[in-house]
Protein backbone atom coordinates (compact mmCIF):
# COMPACT_ATOMS: atom_id res chain seq x y z
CA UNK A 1 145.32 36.87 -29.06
CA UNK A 2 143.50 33.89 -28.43
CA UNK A 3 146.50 32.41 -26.18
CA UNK A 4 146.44 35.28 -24.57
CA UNK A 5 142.72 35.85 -23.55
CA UNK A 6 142.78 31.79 -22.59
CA UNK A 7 146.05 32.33 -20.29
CA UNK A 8 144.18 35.43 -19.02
CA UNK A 9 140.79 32.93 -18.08
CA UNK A 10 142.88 30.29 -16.55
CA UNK A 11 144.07 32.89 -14.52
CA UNK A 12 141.06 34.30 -13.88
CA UNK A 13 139.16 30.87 -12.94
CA UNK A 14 142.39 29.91 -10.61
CA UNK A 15 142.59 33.02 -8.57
CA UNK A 16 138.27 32.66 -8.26
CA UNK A 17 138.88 29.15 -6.95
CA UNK A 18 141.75 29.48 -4.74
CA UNK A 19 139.66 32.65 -3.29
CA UNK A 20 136.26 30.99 -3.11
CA UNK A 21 137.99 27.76 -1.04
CA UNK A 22 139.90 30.43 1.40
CA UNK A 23 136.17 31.71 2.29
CA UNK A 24 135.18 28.05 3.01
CA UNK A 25 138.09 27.23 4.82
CA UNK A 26 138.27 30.84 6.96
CA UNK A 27 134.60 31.67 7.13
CA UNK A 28 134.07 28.60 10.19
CA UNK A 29 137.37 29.88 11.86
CA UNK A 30 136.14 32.99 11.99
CA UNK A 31 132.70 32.24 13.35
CA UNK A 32 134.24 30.35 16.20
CA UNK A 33 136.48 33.57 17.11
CA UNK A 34 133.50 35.70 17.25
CA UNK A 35 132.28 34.05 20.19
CA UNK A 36 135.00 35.32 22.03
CA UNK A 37 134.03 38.85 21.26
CA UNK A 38 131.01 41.04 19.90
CA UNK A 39 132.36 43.86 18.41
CA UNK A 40 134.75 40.93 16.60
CA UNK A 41 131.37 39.36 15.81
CA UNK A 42 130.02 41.97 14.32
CA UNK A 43 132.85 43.12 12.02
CA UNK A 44 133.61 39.77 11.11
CA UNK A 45 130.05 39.11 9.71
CA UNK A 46 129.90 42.72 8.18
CA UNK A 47 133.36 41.47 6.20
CA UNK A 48 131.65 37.69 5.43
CA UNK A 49 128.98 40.13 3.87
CA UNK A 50 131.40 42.05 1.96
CA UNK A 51 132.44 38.66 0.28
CA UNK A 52 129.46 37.41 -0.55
CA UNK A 53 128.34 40.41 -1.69
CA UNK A 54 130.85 40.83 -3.89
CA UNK A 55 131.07 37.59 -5.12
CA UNK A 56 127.17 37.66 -5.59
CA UNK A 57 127.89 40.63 -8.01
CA UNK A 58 130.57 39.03 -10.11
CA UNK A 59 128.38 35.88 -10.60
CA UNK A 60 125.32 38.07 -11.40
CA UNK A 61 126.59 41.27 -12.31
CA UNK A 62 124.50 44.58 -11.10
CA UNK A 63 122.59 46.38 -13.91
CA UNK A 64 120.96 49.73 -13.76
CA UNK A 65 117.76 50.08 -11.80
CA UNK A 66 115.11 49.03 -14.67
CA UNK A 67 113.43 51.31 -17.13
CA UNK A 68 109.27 50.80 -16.75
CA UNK A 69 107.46 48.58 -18.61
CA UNK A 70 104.94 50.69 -19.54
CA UNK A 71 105.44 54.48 -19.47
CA UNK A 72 102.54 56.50 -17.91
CA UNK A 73 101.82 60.06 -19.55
CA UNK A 74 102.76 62.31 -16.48
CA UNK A 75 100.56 65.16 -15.56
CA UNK A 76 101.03 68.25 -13.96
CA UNK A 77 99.94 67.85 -9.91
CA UNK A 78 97.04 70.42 -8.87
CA UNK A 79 96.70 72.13 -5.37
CA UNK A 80 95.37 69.72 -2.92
CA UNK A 81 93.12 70.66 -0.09
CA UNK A 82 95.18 70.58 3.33
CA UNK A 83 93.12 68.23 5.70
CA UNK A 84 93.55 69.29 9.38
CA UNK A 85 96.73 68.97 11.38
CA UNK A 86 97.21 65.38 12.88
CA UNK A 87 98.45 65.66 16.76
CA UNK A 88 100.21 63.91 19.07
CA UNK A 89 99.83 62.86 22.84
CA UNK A 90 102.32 65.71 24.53
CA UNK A 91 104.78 63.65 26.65
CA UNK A 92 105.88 64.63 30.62
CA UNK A 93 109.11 66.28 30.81
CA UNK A 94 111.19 64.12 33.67
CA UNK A 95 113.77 67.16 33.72
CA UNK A 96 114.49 70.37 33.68
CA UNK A 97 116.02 71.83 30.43
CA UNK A 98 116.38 75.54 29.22
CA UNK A 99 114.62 76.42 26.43
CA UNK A 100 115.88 77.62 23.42
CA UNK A 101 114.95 81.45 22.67
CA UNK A 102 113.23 82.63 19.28
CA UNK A 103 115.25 83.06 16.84
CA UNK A 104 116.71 86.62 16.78
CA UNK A 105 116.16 88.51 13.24
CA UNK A 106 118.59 88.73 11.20
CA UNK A 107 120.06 85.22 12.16
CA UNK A 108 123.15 85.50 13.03
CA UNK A 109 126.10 85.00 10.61
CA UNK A 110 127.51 82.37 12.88
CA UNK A 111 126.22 79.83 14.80
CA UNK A 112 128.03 76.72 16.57
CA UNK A 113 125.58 74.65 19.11
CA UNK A 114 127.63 72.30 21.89
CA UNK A 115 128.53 69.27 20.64
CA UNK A 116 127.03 66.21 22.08
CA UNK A 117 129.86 63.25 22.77
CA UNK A 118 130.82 61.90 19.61
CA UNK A 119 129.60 58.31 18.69
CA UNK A 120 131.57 56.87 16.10
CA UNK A 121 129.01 54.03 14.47
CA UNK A 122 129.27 50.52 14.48
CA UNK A 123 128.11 48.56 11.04
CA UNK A 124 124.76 50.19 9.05
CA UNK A 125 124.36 52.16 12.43
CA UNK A 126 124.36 55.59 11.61
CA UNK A 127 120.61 56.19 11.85
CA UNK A 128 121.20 54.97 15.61
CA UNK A 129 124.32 56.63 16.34
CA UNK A 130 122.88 60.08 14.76
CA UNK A 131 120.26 60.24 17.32
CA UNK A 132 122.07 59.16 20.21
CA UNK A 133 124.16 62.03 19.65
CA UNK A 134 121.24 64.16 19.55
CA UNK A 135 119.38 62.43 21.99
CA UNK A 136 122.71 63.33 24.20
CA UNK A 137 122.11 67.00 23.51
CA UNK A 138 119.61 67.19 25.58
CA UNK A 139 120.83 65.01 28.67
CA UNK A 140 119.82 61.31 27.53
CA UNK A 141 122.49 59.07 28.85
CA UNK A 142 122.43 56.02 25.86
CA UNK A 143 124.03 54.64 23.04
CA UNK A 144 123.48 53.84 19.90
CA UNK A 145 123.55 50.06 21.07
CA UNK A 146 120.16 50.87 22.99
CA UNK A 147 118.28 52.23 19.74
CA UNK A 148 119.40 49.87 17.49
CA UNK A 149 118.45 46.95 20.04
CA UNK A 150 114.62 48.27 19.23
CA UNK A 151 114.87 49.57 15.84
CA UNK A 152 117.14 47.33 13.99
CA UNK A 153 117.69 44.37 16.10
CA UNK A 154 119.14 42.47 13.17
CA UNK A 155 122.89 44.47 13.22
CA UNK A 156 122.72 43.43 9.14
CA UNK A 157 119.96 45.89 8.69
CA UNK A 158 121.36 48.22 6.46
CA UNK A 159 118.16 50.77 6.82
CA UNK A 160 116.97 52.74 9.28
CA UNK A 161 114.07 54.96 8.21
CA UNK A 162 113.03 57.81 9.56
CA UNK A 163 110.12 57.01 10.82
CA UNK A 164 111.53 54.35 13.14
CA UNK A 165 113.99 56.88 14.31
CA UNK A 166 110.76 58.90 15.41
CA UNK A 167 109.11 55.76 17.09
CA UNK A 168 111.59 55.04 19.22
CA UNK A 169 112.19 58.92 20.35
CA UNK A 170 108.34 58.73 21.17
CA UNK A 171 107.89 55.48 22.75
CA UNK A 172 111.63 55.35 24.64
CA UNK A 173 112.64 58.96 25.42
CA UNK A 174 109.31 59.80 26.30
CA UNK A 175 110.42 63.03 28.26
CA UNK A 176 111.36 64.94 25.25
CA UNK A 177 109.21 65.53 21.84
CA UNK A 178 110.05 64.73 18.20
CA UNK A 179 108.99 65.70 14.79
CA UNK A 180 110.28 65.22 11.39
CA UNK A 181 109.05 67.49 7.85
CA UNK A 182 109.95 67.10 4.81
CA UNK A 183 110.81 69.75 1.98
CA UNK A 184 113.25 71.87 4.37
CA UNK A 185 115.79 74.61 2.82
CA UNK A 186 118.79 75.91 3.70
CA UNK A 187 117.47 78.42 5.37
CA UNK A 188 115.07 76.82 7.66
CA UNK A 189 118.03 74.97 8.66
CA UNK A 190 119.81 77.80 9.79
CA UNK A 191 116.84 79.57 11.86
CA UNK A 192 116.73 75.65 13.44
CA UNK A 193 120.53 76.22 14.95
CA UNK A 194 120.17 79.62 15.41
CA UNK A 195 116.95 79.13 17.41
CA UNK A 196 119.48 76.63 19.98
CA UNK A 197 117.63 73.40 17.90
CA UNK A 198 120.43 70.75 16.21
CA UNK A 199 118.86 69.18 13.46
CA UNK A 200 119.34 65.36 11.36
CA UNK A 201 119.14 65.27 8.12
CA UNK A 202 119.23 62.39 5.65
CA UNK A 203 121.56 62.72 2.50
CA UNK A 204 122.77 60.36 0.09
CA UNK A 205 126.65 60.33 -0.45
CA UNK A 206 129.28 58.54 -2.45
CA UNK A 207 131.57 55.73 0.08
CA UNK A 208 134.70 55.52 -0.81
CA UNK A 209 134.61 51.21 -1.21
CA UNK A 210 132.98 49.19 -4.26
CA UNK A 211 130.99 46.48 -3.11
CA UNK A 212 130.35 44.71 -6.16
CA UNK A 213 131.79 45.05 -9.87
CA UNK A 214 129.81 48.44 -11.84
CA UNK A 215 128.89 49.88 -7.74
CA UNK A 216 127.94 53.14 -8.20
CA UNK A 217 129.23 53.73 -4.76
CA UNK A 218 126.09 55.56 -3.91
CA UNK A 219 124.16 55.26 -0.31
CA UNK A 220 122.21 57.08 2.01
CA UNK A 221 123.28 58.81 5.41
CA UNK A 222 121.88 60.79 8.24
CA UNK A 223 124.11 63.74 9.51
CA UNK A 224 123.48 65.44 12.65
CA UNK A 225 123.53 69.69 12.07
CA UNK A 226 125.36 71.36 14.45
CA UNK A 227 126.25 75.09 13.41
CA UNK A 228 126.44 77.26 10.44
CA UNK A 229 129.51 79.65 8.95
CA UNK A 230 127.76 82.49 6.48
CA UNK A 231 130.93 83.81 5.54
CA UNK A 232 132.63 80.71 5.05
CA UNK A 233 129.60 78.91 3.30
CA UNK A 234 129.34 76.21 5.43
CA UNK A 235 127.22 73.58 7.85
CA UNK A 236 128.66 72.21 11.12
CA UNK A 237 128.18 68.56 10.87
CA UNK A 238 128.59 65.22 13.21
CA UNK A 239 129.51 62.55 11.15
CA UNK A 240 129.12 59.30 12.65
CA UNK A 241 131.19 57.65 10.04
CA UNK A 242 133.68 60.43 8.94
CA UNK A 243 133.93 62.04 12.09
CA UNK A 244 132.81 65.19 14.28
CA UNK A 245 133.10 68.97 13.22
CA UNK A 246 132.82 68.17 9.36
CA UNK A 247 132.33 70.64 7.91
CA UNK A 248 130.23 70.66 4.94
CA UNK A 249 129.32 73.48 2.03
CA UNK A 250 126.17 74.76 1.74
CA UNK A 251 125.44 73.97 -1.67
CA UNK A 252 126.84 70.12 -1.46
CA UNK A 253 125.15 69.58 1.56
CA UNK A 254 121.63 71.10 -0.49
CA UNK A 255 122.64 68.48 -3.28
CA UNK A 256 122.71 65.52 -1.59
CA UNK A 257 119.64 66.31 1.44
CA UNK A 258 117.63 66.78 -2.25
CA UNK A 259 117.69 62.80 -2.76
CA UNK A 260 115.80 62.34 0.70
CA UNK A 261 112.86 64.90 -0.15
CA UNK A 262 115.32 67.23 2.07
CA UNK A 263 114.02 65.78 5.34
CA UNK A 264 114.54 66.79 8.68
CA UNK A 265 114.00 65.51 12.10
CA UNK A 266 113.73 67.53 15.48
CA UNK A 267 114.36 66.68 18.93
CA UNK A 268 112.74 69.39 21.80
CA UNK A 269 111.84 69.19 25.56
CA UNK A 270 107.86 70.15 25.44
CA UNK A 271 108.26 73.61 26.63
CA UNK A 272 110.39 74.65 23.36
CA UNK A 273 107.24 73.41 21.47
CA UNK A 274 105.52 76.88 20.57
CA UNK A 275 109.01 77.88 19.49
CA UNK A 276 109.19 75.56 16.81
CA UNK A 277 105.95 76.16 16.08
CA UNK A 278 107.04 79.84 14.93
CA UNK A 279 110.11 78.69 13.15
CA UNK A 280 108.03 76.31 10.69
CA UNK A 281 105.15 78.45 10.44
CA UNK A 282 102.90 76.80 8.36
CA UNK A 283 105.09 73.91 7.85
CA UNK A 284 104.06 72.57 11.53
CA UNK A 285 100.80 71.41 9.84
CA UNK A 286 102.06 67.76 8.37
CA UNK A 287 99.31 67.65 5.57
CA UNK A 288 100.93 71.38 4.66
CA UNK A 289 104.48 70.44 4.96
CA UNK A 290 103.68 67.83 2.26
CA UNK A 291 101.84 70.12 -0.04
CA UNK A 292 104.42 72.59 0.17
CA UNK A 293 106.83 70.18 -0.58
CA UNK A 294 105.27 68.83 -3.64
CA UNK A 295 105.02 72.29 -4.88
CA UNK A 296 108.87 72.59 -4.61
CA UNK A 297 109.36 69.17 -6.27
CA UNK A 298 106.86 70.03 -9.03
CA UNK A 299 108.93 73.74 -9.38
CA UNK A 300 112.36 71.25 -9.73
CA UNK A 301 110.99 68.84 -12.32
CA UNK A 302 110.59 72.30 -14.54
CA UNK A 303 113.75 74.09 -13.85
CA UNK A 304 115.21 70.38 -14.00
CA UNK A 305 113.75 67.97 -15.83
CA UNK A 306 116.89 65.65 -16.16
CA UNK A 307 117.12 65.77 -12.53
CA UNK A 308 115.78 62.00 -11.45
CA UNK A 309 115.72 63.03 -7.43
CA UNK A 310 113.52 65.97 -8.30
CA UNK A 311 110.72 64.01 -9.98
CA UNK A 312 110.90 61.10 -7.41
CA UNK A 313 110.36 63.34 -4.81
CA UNK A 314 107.64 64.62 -6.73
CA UNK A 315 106.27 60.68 -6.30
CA UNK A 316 106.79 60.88 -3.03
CA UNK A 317 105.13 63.72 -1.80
CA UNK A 318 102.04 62.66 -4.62
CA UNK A 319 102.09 59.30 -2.08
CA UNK A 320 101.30 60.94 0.32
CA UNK A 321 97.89 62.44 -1.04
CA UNK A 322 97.22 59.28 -2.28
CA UNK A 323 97.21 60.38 -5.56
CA UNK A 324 98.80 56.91 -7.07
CA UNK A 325 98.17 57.51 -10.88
CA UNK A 326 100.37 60.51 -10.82
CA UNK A 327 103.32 59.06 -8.65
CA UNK A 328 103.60 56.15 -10.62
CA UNK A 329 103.51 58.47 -13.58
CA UNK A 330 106.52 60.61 -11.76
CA UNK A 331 108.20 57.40 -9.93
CA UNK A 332 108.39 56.24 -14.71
CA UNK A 333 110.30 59.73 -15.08
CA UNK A 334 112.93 58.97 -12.85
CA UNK A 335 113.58 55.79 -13.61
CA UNK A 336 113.93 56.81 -17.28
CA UNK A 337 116.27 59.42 -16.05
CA UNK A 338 118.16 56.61 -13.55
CA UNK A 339 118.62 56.28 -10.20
CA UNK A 340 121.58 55.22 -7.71
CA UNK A 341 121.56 51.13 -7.54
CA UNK A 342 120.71 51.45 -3.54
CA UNK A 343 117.35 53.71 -3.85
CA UNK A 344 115.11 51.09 -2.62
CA UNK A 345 116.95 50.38 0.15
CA UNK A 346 115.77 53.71 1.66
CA UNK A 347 112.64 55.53 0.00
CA UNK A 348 109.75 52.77 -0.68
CA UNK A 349 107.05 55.04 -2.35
CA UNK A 350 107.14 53.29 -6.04
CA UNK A 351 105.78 50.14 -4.53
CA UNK A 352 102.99 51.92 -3.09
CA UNK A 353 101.96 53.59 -6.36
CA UNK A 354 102.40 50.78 -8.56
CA UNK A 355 100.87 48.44 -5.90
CA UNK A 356 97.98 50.56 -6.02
CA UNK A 357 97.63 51.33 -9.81
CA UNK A 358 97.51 47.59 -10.06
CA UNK A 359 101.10 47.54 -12.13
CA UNK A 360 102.15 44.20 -10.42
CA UNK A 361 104.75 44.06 -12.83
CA UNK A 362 106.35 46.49 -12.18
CA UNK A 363 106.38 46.03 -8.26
CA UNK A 364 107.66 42.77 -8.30
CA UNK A 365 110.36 43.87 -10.98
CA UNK A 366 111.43 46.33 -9.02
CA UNK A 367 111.34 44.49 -5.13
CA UNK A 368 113.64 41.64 -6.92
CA UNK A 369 116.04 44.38 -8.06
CA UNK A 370 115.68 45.77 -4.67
CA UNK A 371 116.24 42.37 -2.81
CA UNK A 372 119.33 41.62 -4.96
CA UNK A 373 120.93 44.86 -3.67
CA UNK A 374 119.76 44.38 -0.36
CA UNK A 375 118.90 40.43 0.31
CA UNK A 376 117.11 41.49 3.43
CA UNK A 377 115.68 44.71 3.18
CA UNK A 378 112.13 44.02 5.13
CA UNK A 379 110.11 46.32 2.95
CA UNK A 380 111.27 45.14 -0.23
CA UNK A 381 109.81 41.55 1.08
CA UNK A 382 106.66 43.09 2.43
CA UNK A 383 105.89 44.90 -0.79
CA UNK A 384 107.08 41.66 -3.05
CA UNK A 385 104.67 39.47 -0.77
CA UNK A 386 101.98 42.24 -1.28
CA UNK A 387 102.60 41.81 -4.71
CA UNK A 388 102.07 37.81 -5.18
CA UNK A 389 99.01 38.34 -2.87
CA UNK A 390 97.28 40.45 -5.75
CA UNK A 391 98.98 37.71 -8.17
CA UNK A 392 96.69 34.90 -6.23
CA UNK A 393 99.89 34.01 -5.29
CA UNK A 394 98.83 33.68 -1.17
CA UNK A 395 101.50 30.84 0.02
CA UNK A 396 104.29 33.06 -1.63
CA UNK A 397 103.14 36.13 0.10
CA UNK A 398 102.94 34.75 3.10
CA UNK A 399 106.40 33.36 2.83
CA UNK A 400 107.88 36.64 1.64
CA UNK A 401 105.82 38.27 4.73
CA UNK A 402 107.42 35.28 7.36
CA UNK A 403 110.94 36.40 5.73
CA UNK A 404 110.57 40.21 6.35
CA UNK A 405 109.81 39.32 9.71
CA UNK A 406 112.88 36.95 10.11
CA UNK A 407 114.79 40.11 8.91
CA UNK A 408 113.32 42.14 11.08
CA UNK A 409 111.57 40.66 13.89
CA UNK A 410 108.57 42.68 14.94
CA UNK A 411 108.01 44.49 11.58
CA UNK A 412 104.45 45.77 12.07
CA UNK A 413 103.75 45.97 8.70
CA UNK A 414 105.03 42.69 7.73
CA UNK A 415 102.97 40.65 11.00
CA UNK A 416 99.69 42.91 9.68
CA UNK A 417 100.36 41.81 5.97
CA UNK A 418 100.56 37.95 7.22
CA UNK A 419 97.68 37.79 9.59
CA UNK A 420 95.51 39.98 6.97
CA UNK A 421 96.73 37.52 3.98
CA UNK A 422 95.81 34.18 6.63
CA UNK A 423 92.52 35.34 7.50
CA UNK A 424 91.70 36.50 3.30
């Protein structure tokens, strides 16, 4: 046995070195060839990644998103008070569009929209290639190159919220509105295509690579809705990564929109405006949307209380009222229940409630798990700095701030965070 688990080391620390001097020697050949070519570029670094990713995880091997510290008692959320409706600055319509009808009642049992052109995505670039193809819907002539230029200039950002998919719709395609909600159903989704509207959604999936040893494979992706088959049971989706015309099953497609507080995000010339108006009903009013979407999360957590996604979206949605004590309290139930490796690489509310229940340890615990998934996720080095700054730790928050800004350059929140920290 013991010969056997030595020969089985040697082997082991031969094949590591003979792979680890094949990166040193390649890795500066392959840099030079990508100056031939940028799509070369760009897959070549995305593959460099991949290796040092994986090599990362061998040498430090991932562990399970950590447990709290300190367990807060949750409590049961009351009714908050909606505050008014916030509005937005209505935008000129440059061209002429027809606008979609009200939806006819009963829907339809079929319902199959035109399909933009396809846009197959480049590297972390579905966000942008998901709303170029609805962008395209309604007569924008673009690629996903020109949103992720403004968005994600960095092509290793691996996040694209979406909020930022919502700036740049408002700031760049100025001609045509946008909105997002959470807490969206199946249904809703279906008076959306019915009603002529396409919809994006954000869902977490399983890929079908490992990207370290232990990956739990799981990761978040935006979809773009399409059409709807009642008697078959399923959605109409374009896939930027799998393809167009997926088609996807109601109740997997419910599963996996859960772990993004089942958001949604609408596109619309100005004149469809009152339509969509009628469709969400009360759900046009943001503040709302929110409370009736921490009513559904609170009704999950009871009719599944081993379900982590249902009690951080309860977190989430408590964020949003600013009611910090009880997220955090939530945001401790689902880490006790676990959650996917990648989480914090795409929903940020923990740092926000233990940032402001003063539980610095766990912030920073859980931005350095974060940042070793995700070496340059911006907001998990905005929220670490934010967390040395209460520390009295101000040249290491401004450092963290001056390296969310290197990995993403403009990061409003990060330049905000460093000029507030300088002048404190």
């Amino acid at each position: 046995m013991l010969r056997t688990r030595k020969h089985s080391d040697t082997h082991l620390l031969r094949w590591g070195g003979r792979f680890l001097l094949g990166v040193l020697v390649a890795v500066p050949a392959l840099l030079t060839l990508t100056l031939l070519s940028p799509s070369l570029r760009s897959r070549l670094i995305w593959r460099y990644e991949v290796i040092t990713t994986y090599l990362r995880g061998m040498v430090d091997p991932v562990k399970p998103l950590p447990t709290p510290r300190v367990r807060v008692l949750s409590t049961t959320p009351t009714p908050y008070p909606s505050p008014s409706a916030q509005s937005n600055p209505t935008p000129t319509l440059l061209v002429s569009l027809p606008s979609p009808t009200p939806t006819p009642t009963p829907l339809p049992g079929r319902v199959e929209l035109p399909v933009p052109p396809y846009e197959k995505q480049d590297i972390n670039n579905c966000g942008p290639a998901t709303l170029a193809m609805l962008l395209r819907f309604y007569g924008w002539n673009g690629n996903q190159n020109d949103i992720a230029v403004v968005i994600k200039p960095i092509p290793q950002d691996r996040n694209v919220n979406i909020e930022e998919l919502l700036y740049f719709t408002r700031n760049y395609v100025g001609w045509l509105r946008s909105e997002f909600r959470v807490g969206g159903d199946l249904a809703l989704l279906k008076r959306i295509l019915a009603a002529g509207f396409p919809v994006v959604i954000e869902e977490g999936y399983l890929m079908e690579e490992s990207y370290w040893p232990n990956d739990d494979r799981w990761a978040g992706h935006y979809l773009l809705l399409t059409g709807y088959d009642d008697g078959e049971g399923y959605f109409i989706a374009q896939d930027s990564f799998y393809g167009p015309n997926r088609l996807i099953p109601y109740a997997g497609l419910d599963q996996n929109w859960q772990a993004f507080n089942r958001v949604y995000f609408l596109v619309f010339p100005p004149e469809s405006e009152e339509t969509l108006r009628v469709l969400l009903g009360e759900d046009w009013d943001i503040a709302t949307n929110r409370r009736h979407a921490l009513e559904t999360a609170q009704r999950e957590t009871q009719e599944q209380p081993e379900n982590a996604f249902a009690w951080f979206n309860l977190g989430t949605n408590l964020v949003y009222f600013e009611r910090y004590n009880e997220a955090a309290a939530a945001y401790d139930q689902a880490r006790m229940l676990g959650l996917p490796q990648r989480m914090l690489r795409y929903q940020f509310g923990p740092f926000f409630a233990y940032f402001h229940t003063h539980r610095i340890d766990d912030l920073m615990t859980l931005t350095e798990y974060a940042l070793k998934r995700t070496p340059n996720s911006e907001e998990a080095l905005l929220w670490r700095g934010w967390g040395f700054y209460r520390q009295g730790k101000k040249n290491e928050a401004i450092a963290s701030f001056e390296e969310a800004l290197k990995a993403h350059p403009g990061y409003p929140d990060a330049e905000y965070a460093l000029r507030f920290v300088q002048q404190n």
